[in-house]
N, C-alpha and C. Protein backbone atom coordinates (compact mmCIF):
# COMPACT_ATOMS: atom_id res chain seq x y z
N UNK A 1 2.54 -20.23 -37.55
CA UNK A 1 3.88 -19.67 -37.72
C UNK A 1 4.62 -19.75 -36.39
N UNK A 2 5.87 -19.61 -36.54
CA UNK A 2 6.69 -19.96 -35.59
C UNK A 2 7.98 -19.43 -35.72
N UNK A 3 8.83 -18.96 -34.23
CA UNK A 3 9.83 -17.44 -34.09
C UNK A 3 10.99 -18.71 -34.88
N UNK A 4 10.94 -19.78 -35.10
CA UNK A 4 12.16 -20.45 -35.81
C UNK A 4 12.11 -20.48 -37.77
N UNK A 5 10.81 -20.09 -38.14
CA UNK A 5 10.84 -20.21 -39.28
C UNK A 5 11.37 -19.05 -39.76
N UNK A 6 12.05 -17.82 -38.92
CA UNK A 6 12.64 -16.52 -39.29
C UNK A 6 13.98 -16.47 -40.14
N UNK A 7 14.46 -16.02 -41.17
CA UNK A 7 15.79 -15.71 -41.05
C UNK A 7 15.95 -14.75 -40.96
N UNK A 8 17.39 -14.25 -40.69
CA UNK A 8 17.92 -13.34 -40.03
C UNK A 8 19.33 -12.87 -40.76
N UNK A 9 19.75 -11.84 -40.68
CA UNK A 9 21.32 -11.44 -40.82
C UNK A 9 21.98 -10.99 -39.36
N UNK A 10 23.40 -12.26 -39.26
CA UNK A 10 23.89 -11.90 -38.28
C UNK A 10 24.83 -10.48 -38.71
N UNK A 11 25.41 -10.05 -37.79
CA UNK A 11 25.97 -8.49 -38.02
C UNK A 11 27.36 -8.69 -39.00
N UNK A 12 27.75 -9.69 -39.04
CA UNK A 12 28.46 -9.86 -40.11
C UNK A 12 27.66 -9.98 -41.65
N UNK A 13 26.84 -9.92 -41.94
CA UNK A 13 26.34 -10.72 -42.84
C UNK A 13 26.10 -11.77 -43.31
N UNK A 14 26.27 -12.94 -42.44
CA UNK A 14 25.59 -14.00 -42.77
C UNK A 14 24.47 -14.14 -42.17
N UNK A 15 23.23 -14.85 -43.27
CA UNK A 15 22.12 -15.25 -42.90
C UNK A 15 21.92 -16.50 -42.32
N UNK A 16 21.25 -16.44 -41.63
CA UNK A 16 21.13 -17.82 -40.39
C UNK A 16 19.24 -17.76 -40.25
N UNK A 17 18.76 -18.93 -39.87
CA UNK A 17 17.63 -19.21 -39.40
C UNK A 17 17.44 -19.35 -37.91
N UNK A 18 16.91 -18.54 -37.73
CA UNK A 18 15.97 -18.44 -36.25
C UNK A 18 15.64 -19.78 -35.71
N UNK A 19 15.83 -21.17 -35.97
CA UNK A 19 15.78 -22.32 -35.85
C UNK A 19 16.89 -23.03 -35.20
N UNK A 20 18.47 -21.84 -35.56
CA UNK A 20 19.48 -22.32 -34.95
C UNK A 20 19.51 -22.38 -33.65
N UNK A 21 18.54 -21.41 -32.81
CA UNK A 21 18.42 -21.29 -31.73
C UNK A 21 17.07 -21.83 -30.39
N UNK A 22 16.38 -23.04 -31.73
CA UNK A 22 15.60 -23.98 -31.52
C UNK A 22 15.89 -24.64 -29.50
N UNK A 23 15.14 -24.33 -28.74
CA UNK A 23 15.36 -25.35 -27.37
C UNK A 23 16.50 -24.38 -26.51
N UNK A 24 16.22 -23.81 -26.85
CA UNK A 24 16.90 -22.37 -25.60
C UNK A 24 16.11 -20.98 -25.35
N UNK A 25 16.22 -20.69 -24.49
CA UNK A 25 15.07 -19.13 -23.95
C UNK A 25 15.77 -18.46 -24.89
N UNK A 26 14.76 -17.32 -25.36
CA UNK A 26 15.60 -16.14 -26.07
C UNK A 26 15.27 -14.95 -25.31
N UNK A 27 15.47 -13.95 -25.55
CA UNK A 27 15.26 -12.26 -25.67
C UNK A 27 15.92 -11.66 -26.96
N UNK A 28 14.90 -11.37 -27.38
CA UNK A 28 15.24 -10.59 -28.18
C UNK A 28 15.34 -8.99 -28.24
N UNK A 29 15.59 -8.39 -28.55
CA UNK A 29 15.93 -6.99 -28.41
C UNK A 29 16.45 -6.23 -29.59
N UNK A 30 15.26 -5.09 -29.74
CA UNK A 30 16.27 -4.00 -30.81
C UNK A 30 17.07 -3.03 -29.99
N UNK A 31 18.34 -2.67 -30.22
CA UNK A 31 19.11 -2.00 -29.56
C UNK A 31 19.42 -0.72 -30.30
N UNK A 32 20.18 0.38 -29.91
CA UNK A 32 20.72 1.48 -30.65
C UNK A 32 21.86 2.49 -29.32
N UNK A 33 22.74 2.38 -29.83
CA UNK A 33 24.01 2.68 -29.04
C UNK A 33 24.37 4.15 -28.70
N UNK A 34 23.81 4.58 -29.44
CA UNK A 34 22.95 6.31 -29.18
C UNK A 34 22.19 6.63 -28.01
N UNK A 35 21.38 5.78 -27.79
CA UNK A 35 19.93 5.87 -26.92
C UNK A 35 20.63 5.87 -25.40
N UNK A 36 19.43 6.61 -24.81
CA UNK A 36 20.02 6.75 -23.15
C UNK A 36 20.15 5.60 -22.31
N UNK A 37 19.10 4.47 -22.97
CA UNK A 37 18.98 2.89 -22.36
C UNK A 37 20.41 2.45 -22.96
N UNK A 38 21.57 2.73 -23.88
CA UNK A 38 22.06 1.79 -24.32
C UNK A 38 23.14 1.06 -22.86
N UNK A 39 23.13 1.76 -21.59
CA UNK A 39 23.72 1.04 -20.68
C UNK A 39 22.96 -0.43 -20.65
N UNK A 40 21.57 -0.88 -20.86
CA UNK A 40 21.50 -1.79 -21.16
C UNK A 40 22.14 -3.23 -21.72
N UNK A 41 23.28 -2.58 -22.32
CA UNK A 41 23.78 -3.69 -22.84
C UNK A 41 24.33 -4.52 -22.12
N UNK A 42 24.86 -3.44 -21.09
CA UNK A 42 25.81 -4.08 -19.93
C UNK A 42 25.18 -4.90 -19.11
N UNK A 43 23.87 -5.13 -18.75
CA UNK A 43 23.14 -5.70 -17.97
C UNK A 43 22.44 -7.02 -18.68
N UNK A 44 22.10 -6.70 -20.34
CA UNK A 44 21.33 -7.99 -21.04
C UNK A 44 23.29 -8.96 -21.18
N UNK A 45 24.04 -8.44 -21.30
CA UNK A 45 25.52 -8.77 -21.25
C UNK A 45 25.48 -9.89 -19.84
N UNK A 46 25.24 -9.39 -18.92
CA UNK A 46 25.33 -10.05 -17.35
C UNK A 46 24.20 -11.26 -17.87
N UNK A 47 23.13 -10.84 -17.58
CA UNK A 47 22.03 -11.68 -17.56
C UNK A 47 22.87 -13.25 -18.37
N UNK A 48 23.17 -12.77 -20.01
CA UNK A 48 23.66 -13.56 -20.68
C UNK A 48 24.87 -14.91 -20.38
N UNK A 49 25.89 -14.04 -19.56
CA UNK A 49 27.10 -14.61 -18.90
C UNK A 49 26.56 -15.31 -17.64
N UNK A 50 25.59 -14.88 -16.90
CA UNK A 50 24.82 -15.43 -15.85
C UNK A 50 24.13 -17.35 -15.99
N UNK A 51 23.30 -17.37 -17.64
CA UNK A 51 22.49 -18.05 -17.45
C UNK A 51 22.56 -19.05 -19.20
N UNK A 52 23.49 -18.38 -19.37
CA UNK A 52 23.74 -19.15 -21.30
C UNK A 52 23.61 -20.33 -21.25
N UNK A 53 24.57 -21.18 -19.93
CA UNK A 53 24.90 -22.39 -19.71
C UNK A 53 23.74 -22.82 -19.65
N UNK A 54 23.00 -22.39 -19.07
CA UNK A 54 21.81 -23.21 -18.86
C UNK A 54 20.39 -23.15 -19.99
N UNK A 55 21.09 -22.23 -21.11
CA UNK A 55 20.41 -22.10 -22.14
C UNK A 55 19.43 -20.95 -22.62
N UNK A 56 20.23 -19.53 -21.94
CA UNK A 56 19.86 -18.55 -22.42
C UNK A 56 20.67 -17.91 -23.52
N UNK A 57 19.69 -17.52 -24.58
CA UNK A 57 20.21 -16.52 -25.50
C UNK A 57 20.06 -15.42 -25.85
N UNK A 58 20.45 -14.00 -25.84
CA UNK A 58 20.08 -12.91 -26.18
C UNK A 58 20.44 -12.86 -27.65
N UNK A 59 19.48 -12.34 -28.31
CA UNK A 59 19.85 -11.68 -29.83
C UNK A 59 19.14 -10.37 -29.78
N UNK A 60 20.49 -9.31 -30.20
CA UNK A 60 20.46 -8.37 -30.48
C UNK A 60 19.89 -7.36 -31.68
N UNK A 61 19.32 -6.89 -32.13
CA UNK A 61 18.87 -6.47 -33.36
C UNK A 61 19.26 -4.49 -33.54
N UNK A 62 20.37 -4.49 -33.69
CA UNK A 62 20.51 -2.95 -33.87
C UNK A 62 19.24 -1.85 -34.95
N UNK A 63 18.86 -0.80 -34.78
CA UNK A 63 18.06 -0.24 -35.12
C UNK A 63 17.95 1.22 -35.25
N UNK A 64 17.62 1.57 -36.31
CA UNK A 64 18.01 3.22 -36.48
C UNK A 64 16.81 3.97 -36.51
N UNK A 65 15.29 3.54 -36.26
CA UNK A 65 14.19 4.43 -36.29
C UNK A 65 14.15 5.48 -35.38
N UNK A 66 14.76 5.39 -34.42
CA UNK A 66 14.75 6.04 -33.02
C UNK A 66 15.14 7.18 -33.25
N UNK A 67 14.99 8.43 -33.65
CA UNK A 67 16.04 9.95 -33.46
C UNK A 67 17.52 9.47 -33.35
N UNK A 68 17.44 8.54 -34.54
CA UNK A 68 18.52 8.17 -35.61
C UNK A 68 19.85 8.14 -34.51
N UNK A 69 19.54 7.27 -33.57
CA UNK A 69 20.32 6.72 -32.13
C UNK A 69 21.43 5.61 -33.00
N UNK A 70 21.00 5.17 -33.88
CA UNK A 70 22.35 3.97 -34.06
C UNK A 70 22.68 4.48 -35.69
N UNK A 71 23.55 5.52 -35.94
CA UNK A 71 23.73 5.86 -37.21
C UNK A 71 24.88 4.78 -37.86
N UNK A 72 25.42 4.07 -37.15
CA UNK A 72 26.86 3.65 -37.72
C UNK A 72 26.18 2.31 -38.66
N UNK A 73 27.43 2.04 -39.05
CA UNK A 73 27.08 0.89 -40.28
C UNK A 73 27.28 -0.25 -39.30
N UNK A 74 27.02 -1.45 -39.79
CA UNK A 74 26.92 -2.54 -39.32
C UNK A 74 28.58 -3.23 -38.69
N UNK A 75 29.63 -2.48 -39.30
CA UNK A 75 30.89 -3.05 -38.93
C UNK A 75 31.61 -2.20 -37.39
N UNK A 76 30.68 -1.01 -37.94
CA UNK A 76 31.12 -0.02 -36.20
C UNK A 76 30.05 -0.35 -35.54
N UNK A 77 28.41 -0.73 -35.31
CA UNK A 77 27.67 -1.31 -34.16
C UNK A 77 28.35 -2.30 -33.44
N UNK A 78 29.20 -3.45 -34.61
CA UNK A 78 29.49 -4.45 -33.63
C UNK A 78 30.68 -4.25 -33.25
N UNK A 79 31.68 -3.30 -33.48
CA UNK A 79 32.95 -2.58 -32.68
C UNK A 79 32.13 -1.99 -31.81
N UNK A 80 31.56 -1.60 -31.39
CA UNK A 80 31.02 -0.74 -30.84
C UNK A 80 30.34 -1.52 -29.60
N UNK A 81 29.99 -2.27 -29.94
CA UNK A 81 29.29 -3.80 -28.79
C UNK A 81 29.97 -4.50 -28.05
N UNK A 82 31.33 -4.86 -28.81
CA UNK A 82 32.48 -5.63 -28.40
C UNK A 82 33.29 -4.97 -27.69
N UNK A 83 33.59 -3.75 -28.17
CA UNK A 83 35.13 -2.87 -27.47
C UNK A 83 34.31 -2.16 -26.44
N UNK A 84 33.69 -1.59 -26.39
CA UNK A 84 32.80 -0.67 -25.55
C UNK A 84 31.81 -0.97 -24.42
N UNK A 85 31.32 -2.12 -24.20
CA UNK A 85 30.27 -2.70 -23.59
C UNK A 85 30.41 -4.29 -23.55
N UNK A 86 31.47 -4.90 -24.06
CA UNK A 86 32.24 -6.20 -23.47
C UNK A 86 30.79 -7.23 -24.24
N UNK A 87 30.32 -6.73 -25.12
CA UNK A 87 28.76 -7.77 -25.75
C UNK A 87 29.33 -9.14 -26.43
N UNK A 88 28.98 -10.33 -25.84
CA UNK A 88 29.28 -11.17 -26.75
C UNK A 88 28.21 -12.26 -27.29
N UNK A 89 27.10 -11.83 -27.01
CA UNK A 89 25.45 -12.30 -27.16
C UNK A 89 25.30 -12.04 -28.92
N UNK A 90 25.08 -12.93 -29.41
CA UNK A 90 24.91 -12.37 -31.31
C UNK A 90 24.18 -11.56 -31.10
N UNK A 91 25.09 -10.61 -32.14
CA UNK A 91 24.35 -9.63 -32.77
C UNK A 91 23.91 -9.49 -34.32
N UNK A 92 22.77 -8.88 -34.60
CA UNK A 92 22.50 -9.14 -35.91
C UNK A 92 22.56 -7.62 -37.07
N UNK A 93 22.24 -8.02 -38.03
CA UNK A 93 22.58 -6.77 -38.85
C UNK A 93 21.30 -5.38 -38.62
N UNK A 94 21.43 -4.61 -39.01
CA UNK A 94 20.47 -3.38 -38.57
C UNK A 94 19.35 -3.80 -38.86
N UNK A 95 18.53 -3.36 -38.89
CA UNK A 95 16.78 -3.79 -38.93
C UNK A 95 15.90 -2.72 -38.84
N UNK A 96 14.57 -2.55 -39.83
CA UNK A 96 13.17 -1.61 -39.25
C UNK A 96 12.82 -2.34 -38.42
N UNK A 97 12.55 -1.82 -37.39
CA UNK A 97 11.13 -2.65 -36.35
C UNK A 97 9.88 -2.12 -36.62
N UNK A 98 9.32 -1.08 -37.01
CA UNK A 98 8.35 -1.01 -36.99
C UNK A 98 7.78 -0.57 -38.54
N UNK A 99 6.75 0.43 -38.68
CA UNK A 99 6.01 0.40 -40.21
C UNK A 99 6.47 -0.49 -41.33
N UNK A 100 5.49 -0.12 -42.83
CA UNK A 100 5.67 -1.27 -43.57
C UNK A 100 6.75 -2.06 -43.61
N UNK A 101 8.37 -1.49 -43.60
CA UNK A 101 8.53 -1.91 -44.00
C UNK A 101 9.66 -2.65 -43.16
N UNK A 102 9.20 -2.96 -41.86
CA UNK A 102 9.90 -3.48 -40.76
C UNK A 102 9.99 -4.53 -41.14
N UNK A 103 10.82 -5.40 -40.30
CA UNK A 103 11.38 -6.96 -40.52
C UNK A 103 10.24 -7.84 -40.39
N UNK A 104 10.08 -9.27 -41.15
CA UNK A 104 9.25 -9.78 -40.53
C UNK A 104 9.09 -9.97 -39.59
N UNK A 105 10.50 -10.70 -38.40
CA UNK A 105 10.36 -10.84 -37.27
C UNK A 105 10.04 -9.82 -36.64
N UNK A 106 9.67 -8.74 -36.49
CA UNK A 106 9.35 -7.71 -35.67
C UNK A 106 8.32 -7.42 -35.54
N UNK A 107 7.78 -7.83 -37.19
CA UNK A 107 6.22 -7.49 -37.61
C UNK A 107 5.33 -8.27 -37.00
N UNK A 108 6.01 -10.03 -36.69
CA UNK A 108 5.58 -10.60 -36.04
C UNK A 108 5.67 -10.81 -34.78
N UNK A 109 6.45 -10.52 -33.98
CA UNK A 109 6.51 -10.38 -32.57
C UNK A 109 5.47 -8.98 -32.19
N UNK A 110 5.57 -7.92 -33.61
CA UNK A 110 4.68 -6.70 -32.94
C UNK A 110 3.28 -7.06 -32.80
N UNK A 111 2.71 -8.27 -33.84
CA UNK A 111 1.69 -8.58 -33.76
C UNK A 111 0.75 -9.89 -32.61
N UNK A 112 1.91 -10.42 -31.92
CA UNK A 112 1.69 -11.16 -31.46
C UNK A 112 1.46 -11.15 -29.90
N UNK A 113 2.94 -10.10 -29.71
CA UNK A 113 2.93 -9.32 -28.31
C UNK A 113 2.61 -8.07 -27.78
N UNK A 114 1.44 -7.38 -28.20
CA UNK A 114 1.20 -6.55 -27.97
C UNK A 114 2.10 -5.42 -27.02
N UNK A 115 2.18 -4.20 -26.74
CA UNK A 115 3.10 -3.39 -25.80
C UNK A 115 1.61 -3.10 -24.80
N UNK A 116 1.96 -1.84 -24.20
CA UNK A 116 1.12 -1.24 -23.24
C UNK A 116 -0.44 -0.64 -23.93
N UNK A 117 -1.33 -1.16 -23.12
CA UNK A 117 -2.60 -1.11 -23.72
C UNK A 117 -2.89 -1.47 -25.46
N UNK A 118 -2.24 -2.44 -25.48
CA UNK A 118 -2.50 -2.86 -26.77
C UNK A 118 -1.88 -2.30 -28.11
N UNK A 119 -1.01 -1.57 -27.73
CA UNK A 119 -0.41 -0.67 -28.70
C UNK A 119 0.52 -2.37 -29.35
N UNK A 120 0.77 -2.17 -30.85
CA UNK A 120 1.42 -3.03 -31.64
C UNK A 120 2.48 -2.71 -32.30
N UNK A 121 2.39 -1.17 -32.12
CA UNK A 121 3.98 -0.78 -32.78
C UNK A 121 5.35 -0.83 -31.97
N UNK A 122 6.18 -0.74 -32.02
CA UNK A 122 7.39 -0.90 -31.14
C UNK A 122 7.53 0.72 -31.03
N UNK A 123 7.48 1.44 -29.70
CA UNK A 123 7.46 2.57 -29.51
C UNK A 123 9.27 3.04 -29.58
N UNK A 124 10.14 2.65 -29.41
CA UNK A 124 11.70 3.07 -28.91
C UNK A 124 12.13 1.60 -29.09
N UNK A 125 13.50 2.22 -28.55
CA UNK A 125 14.85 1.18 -28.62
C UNK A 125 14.79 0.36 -27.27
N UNK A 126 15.52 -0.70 -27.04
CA UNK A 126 15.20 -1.66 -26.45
C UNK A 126 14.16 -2.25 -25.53
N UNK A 127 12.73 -2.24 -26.22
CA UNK A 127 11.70 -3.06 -26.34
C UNK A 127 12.83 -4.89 -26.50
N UNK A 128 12.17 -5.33 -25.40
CA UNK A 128 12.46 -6.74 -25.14
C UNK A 128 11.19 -7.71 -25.68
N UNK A 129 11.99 -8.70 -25.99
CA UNK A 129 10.98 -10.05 -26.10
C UNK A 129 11.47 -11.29 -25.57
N UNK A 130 10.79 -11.67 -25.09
CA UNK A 130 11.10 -13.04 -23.88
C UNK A 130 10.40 -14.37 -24.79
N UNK A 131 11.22 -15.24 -25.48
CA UNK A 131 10.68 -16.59 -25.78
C UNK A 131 11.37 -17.91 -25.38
N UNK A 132 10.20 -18.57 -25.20
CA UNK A 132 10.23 -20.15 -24.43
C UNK A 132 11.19 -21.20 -25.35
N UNK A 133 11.13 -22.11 -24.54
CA UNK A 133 12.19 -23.33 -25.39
C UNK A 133 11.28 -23.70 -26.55
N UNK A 134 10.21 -23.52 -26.30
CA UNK A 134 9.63 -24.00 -27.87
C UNK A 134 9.35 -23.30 -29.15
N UNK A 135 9.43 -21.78 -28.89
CA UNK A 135 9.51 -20.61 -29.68
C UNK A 135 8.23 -19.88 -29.39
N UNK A 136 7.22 -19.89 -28.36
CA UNK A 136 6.22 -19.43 -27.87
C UNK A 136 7.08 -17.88 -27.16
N UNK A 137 5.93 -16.70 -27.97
CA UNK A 137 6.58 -15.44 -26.99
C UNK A 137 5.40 -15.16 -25.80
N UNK A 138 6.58 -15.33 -24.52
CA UNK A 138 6.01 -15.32 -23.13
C UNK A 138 5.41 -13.99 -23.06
N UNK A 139 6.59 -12.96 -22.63
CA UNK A 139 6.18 -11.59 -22.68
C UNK A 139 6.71 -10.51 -23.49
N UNK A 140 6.35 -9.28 -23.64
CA UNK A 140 7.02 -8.27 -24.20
C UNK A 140 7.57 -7.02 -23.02
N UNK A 141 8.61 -6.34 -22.93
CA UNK A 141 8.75 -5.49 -21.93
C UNK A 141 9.00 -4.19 -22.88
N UNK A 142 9.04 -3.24 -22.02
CA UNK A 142 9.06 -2.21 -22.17
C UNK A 142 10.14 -1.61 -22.69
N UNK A 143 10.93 -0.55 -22.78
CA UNK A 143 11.78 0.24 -23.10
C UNK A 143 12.84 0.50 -22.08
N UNK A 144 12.00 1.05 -21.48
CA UNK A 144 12.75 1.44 -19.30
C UNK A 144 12.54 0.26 -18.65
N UNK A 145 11.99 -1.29 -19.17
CA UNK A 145 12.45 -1.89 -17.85
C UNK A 145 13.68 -2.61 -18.12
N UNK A 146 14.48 -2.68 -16.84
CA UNK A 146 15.83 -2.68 -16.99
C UNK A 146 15.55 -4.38 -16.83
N UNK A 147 16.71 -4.81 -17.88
CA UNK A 147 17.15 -6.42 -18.28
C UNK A 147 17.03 -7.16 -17.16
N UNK A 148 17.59 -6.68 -15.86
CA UNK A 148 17.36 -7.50 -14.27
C UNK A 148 16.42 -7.78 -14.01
N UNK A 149 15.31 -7.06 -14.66
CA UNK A 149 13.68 -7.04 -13.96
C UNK A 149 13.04 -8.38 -14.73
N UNK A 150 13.53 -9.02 -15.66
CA UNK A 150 13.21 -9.68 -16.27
C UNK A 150 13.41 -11.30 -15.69
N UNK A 151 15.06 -10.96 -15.01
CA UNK A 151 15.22 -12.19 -15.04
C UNK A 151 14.52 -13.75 -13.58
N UNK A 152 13.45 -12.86 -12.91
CA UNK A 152 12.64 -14.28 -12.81
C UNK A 152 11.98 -14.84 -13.62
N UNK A 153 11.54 -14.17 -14.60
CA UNK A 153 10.68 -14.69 -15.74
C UNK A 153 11.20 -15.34 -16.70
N UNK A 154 13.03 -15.18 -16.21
CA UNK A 154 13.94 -15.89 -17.40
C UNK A 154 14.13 -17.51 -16.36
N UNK A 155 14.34 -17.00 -15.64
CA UNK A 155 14.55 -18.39 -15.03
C UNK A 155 13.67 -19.17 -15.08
N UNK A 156 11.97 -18.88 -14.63
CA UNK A 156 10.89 -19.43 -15.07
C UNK A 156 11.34 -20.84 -15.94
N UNK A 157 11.39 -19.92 -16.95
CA UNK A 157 11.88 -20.66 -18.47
C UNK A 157 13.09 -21.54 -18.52
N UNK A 158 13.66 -21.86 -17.53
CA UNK A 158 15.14 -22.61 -18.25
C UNK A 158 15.27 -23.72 -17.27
């Protein structure tokens, strides 16, 4: 299996395949605009404007498991991304990340990239995932590490 055979809903509602983004670094990220990390955005935002050209992509995955941090519907997350935090990295429609009945992609990145000591569930909101030009996931980060900390490991890749 492979992170391109995914589909996805972008935050508008159209479905797209994880394939569109075939031969470019990703990060992926569940986000929630509630949460104390959501200054994050502003920084996976930089990273993005920093390094796109050269074939970075962030996709966003909004998410409400968290002490119900992203309550809004899918048309105020992405007002909310755009007017508020200047986001112009796709964003996709809300998502479970974790138990049964989480997304596949999540289910599979949870299974693939383990977190801290082996834990497989996605503990909180913006848990990162770092993948290669070929759809191989490099690493998984944490919650608290901030988007900057990432980016030698992005460059690595591009």
């Amino acid at each position: 299996m492979s992170i391109y055979e995914f589909k996805v809903d972008k935050i508008n509602g159209e479905a797209v395949s994880l394939d569109e983004y075939r031969g470019k670094v990703i990060v992926i990220v569940n986000t929630a605009s509630k949460c104390g990390f959501a200054p994050q955005y502003d920084d996976l935002q930089g990273l993005y404007e920093r390094y796109m050209d050269e074939g970075l992509v962030i996709l966003g995955f909004p998410c409400n498991q968290f002490l119900n941090q992203e309550p809004g519907d899918n048309l105020e997350i992405d007002a909310y991304c755009r007017l508020n935090r200047g986001v112009t990295f796709p964003m996709f429609a809300k998502v479970l990340v974790k138990g049964r009945e989480a997304h596949p992609l999540f289910r599979y990145l949870s299974e693939n990239a383990p977190g801290m000591m082996g834990s497989k569930s996605i503990k909180w909101n913006f848990t990162k995932f770092l993948i290669d030009r070929e759809g191989n996931i490099v690493n998984r980060y944490a919650p608290q590490t901030k988007p900057y900390e990432m980016e030698e490991d992005i460059k690595k890749l591009l």
